[in-house]
Each structure stands twice: as C-alpha cells, then as structure tokens.
Protein backbone atom coordinates (compact mmCIF):
# COMPACT_ATOMS: atom_id res chain seq x y z
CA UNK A 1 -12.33 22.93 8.91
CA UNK A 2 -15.65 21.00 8.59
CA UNK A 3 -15.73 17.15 7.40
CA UNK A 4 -17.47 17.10 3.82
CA UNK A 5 -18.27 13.96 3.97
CA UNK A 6 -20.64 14.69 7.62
CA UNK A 7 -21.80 18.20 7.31
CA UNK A 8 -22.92 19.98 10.54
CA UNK A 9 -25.79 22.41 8.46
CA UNK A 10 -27.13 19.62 5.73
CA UNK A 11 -30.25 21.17 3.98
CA UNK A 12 -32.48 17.61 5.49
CA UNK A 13 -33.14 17.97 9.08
CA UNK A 14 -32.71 14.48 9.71
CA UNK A 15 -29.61 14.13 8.18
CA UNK A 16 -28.53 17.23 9.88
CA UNK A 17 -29.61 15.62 13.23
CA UNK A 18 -27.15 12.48 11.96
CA UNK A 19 -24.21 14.21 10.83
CA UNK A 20 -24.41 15.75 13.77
CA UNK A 21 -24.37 12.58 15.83
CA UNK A 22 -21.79 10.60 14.23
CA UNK A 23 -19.45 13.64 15.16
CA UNK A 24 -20.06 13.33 18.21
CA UNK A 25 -19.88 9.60 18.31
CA UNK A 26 -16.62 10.09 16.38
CA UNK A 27 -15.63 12.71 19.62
CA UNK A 28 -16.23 10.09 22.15
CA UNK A 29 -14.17 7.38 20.67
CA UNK A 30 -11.28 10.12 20.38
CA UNK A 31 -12.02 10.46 24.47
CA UNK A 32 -12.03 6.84 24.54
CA UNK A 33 -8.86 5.90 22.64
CA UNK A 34 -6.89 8.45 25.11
CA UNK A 35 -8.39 6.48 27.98
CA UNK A 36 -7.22 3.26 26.81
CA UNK A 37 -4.00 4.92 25.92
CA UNK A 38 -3.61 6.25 29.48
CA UNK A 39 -4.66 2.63 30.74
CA UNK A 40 -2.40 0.48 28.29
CA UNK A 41 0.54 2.52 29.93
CA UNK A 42 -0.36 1.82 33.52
CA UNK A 43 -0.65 -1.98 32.29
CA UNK A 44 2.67 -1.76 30.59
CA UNK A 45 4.05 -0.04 33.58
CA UNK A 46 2.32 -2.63 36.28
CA UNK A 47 3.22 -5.74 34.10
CA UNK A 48 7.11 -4.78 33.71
CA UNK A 49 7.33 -3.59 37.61
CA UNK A 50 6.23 -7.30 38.20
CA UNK A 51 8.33 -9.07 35.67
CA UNK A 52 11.38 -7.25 37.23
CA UNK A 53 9.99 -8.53 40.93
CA UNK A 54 10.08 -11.91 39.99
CA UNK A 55 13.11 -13.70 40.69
CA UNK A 56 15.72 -13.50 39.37
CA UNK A 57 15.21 -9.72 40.41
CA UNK A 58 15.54 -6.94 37.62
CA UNK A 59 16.12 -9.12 35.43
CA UNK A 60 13.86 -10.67 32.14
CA UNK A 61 14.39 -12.94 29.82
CA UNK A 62 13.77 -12.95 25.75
CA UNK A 63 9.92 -13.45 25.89
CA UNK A 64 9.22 -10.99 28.36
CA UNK A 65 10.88 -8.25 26.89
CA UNK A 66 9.14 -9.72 23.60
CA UNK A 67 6.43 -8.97 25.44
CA UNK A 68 7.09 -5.55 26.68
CA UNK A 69 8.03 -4.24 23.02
CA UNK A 70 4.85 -5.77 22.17
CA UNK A 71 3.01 -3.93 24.87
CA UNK A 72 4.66 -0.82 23.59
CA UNK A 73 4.43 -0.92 20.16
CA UNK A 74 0.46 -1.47 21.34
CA UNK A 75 0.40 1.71 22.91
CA UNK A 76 2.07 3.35 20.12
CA UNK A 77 -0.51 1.95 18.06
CA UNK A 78 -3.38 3.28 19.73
CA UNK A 79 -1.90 6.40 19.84
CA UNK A 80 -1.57 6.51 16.31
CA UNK A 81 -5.31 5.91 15.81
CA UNK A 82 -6.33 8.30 18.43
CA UNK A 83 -3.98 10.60 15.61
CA UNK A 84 -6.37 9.12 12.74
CA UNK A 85 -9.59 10.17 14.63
CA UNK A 86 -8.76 13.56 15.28
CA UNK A 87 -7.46 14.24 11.60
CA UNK A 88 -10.88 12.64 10.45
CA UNK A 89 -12.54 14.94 12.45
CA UNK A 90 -10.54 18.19 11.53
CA UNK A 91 -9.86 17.85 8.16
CA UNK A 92 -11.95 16.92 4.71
CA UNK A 93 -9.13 14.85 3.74
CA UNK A 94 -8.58 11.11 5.07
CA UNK A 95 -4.89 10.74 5.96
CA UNK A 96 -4.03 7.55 4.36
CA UNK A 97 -0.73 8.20 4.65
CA UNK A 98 -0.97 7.68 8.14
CA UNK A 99 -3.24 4.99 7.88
CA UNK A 100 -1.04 2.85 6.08
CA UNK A 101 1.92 3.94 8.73
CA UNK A 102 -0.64 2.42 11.49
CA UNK A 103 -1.25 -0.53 9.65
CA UNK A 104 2.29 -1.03 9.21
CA UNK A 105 3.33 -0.60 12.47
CA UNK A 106 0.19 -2.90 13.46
CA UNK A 107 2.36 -5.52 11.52
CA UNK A 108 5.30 -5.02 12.90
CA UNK A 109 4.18 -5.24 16.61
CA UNK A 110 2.64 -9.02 14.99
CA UNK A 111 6.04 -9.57 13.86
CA UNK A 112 7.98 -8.56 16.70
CA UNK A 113 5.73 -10.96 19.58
CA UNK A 114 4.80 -13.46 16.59
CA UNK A 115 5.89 -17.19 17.88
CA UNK A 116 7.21 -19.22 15.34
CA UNK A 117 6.25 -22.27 16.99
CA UNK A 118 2.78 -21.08 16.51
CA UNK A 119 2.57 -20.13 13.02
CA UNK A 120 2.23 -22.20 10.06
CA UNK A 121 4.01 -21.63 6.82
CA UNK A 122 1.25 -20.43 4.87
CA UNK A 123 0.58 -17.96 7.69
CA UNK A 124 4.08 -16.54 7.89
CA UNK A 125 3.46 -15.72 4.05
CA UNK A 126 0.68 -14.23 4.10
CA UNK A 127 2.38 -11.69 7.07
CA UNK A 128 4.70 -11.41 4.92
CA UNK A 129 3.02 -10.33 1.69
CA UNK A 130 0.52 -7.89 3.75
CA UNK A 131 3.97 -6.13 4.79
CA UNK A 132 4.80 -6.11 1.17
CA UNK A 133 1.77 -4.73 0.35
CA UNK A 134 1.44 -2.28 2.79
CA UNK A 135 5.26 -1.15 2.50
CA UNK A 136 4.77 -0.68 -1.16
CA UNK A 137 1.52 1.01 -0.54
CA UNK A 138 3.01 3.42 1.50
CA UNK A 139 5.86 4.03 -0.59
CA UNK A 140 3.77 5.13 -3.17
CA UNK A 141 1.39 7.07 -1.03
CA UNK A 142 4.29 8.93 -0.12
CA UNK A 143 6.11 9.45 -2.94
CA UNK A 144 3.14 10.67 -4.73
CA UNK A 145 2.72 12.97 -1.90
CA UNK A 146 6.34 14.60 -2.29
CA UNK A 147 5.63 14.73 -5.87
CA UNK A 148 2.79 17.28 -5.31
CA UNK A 149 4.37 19.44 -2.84
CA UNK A 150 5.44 23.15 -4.82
C-alpha cells in the first residue's frame, strides 16, 4: 500500500523526484533505527557485564539496575519507533495509537531513572500531567478504535 500523503507517480516531475526521496530518506532511518537498536543492546549488554565485574561481584545495587531498566526500556523504545517508521511507510494511515504507546512508554523510562534529588516540584508536575495527558489520550484513541471495529 502506497503513502497518500508522498506519492511515488505525482503528475509534477519534481515533486515526483521528492516524494520519491523522502521515501527513501524515510528507508534509511528505518536501516538506521535497527542499527542503533542492534548497538543499544551490545551497550546494555557491555555496561551490565561490567557492573556485575565490579566488586562486589554479580552483584548491583538500586541505581544500577535503575539504570539497566532504563537502558532497556531505551531499547524498547527505539524499537517501537523503528515500528512507527515502517507503518508510515506501508500504510496511508498514521498509527497514533502506537504513537501515543511510544510516547508513553518514553515517559515511563523518565519516570523509572528520574532522580528525585534532581527534579524540582514544578517539574515532577508537569511529568506528571504529560502522563495524564498521554494516558487519557490513549485511552480514547483506543477506545474509539474498539468502537469502530464490526
């Protein structure tokens, strides 16, 4: 299925030629999320082998596995994107569903390493309401979605 929005066979030559390149630009960020991917998992890998080498051995303590669930959920993340790229390339339709599930889990990996020595008050709302807002907005996006299914 071809992207609407970036038609291959536009009527204007030029904006053929464009179209065109934007899909392909679009095609090498997909190759270069996965790479990225690939390399966030040797770093999670390399980074946890030393943590566990560092005495006292095989052990960690709270802020480096704070530090590995943040390393994963950043890999997760990036996988989720590299997700979003290819549906924006194979479909018409922008999956904001998934979108919004990125975002959210974008929050949570914030949440998860956040240090609350760090943060001010103010900022710690406004974390908070974006998670409201994004929750709710994916509630609905959802909802509305199971609505419309026969």
């Amino acid at each position: 299925m071809k992207h609407d929005e970036i038609p291959a066979d536009h009527s204007d030559p030029l904006l053929s030629f464009l179209h065109r390149a934007i899909r392909v630009a679009i095609k090498f960020l997909a190759v270069l999320m996965v790479l990225v991917i690939f390399w966030s998992i040797l770093d999670v890998v390399y980074v946890l082998y030393e943590k566990l080498q560092t005495p006292p051995f095989l052990l960690l303590n709270l802020e480096d596995i704070l530090q590995t669930f943040g390393a994963f959920m950043a890999v997760l993340i990036a996988v989720e994107i590299f997700i979003n790229i290819r549906l924006y390339l194979g479909t018409s339709v922008i999956p904001v569903q998934l979108v919004l599930a990125t975002a959210l889990m974008a929050v949570a990996r914030k949440v998860i390493v956040l240090d609350l020595k760090l943060v001010t008050a103010e900022q710690i709302i406004g974390l908070a309401l974006v998670t409201i807002a994004l929750g709710v907005s994916y509630w609905l996006v959802k909802t509305k979605g199971e609505d419309t299914r026969p």
